[in-house]
Protein backbone atom coordinates (compact mmCIF):
# COMPACT_ATOMS: atom_id res chain seq x y z
CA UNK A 1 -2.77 15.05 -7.11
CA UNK A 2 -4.95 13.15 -4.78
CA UNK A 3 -4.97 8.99 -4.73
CA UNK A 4 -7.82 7.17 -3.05
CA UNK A 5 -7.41 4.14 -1.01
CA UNK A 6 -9.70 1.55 -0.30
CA UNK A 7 -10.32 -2.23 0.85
CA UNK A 8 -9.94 -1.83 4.50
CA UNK A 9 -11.29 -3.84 6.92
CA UNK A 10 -11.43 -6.02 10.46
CA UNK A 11 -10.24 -9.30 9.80
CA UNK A 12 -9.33 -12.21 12.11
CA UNK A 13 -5.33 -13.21 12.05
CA UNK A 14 -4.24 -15.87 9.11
CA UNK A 15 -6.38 -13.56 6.87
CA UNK A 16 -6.54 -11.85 3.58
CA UNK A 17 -7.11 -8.68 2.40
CA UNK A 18 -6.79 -6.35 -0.99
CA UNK A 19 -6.22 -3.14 -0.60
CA UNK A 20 -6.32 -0.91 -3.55
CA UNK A 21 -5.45 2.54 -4.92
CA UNK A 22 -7.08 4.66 -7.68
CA UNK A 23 -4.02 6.90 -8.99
CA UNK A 24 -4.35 9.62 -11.54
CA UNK A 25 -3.52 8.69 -14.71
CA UNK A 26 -0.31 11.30 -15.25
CA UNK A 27 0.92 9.95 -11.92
CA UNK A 28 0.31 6.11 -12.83
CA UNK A 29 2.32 6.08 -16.19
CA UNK A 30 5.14 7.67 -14.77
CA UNK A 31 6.43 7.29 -11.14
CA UNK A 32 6.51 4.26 -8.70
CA UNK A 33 3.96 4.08 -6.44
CA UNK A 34 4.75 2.98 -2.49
CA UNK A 35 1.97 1.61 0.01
CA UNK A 36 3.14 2.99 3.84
CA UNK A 37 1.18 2.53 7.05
CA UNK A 38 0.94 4.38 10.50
CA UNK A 39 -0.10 2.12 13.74
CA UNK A 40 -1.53 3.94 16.31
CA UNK A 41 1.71 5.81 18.10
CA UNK A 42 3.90 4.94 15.53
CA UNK A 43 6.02 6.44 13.08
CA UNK A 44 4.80 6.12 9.57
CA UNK A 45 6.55 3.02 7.80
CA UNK A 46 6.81 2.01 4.21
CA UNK A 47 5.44 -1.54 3.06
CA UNK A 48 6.16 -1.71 -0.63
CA UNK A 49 6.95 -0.06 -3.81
CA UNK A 50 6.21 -1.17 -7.28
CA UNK A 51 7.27 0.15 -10.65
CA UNK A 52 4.90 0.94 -13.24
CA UNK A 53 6.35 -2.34 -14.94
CA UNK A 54 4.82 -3.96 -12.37
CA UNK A 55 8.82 -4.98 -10.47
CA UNK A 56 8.45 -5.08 -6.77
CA UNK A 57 9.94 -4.47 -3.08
CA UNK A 58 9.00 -5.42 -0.01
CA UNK A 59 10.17 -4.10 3.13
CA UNK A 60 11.26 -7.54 5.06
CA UNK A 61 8.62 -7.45 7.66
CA UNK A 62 5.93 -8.25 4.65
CA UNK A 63 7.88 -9.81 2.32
CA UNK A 64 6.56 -13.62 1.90
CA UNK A 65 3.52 -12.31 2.55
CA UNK A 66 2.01 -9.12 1.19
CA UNK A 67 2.05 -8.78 -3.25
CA UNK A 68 1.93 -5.26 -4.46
CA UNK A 69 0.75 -5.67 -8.16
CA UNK A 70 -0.92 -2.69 -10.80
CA UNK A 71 -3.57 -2.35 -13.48
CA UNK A 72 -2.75 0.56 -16.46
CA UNK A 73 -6.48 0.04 -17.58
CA UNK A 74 -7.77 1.11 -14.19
CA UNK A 75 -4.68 3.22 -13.10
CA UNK A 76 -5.16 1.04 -10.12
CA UNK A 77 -2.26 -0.22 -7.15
CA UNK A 78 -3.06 -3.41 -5.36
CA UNK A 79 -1.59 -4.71 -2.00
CA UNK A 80 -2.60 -8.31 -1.48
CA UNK A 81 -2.31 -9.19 1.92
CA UNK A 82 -2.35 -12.58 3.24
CA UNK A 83 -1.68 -14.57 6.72
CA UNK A 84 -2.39 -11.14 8.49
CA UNK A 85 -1.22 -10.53 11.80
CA UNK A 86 -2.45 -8.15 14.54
CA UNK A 87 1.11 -6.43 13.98
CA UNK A 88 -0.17 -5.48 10.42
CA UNK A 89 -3.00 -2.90 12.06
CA UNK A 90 -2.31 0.15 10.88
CA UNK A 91 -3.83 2.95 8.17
CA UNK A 92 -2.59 1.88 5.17
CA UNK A 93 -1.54 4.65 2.66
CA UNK A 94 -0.38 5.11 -1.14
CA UNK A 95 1.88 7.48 -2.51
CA UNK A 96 4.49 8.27 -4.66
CA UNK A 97 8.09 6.42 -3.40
CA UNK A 98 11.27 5.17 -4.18
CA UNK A 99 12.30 2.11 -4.05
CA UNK A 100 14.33 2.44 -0.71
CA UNK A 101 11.09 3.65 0.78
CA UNK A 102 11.40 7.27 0.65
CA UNK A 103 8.29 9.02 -0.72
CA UNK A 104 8.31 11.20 -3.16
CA UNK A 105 6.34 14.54 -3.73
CA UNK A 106 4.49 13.73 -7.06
CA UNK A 107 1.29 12.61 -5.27
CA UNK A 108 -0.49 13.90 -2.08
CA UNK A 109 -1.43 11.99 0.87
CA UNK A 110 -4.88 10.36 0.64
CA UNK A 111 -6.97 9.53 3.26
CA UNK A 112 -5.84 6.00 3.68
CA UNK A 113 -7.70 2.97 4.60
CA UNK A 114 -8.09 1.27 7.67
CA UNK A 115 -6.98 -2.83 8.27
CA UNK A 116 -7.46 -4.20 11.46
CA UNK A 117 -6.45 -7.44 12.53
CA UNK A 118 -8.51 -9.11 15.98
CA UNK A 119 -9.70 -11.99 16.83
């Protein structure tokens, strides 16, 4: 089933942004979702998973810095990310995951959302 990411945007470095995901509802109550995102040339690399209690991980070049939260009233995943760095550019995704990173097939691939960081 298809997730829809939004909140994407060019934004200057020491900035913020929310990202957020619209997951179906049978998807929501029941798996962990993961945020990933592919730089231009890169491999595709996870950022975060969280449960659907709301319990957290990072991988360790966000941590400090980007919260993944969720809403059950919206069926909505958030990815608060603050003191952005040009690093950070990428297409940010949601999907399904463990919480070593790996995704998991319950979900497709969405279109993701763009974050750029320039000055």
């Amino acid at each position: 089933e298809q997730v829809v990411e939004s909140g994407g945007a060019l934004v200057q470095p020491g900035g913020s942004l929310r990202l957020s995901c619209v997951v179906p509802g049978s998807i929501f109550n029941d798996y962990p979702m993961g945020w990933y995102r592919q730089a231009p040339g890169k491999e595709r690399e996870w950022v975060a998973t969280i449960s659907t209690a709301g319990v957290a991980a990072y991988a360790d070049s966000v941590k400090g810095r980007f919260t993944a939260t969720n809403d059950a009233v919206t069926n909505t995943v958030y990815l608060q990310m603050n003191d952005l760095k040009p690093e950070d550019t990428a297409v940010y995704y949601c999907h399904t995951a463990l919480f070593s990173g790996r995704p998991t097939a319950f979900s497709s691939w969405g279109q993701g959302t763009q974050v750029t960081v320039a000055s």
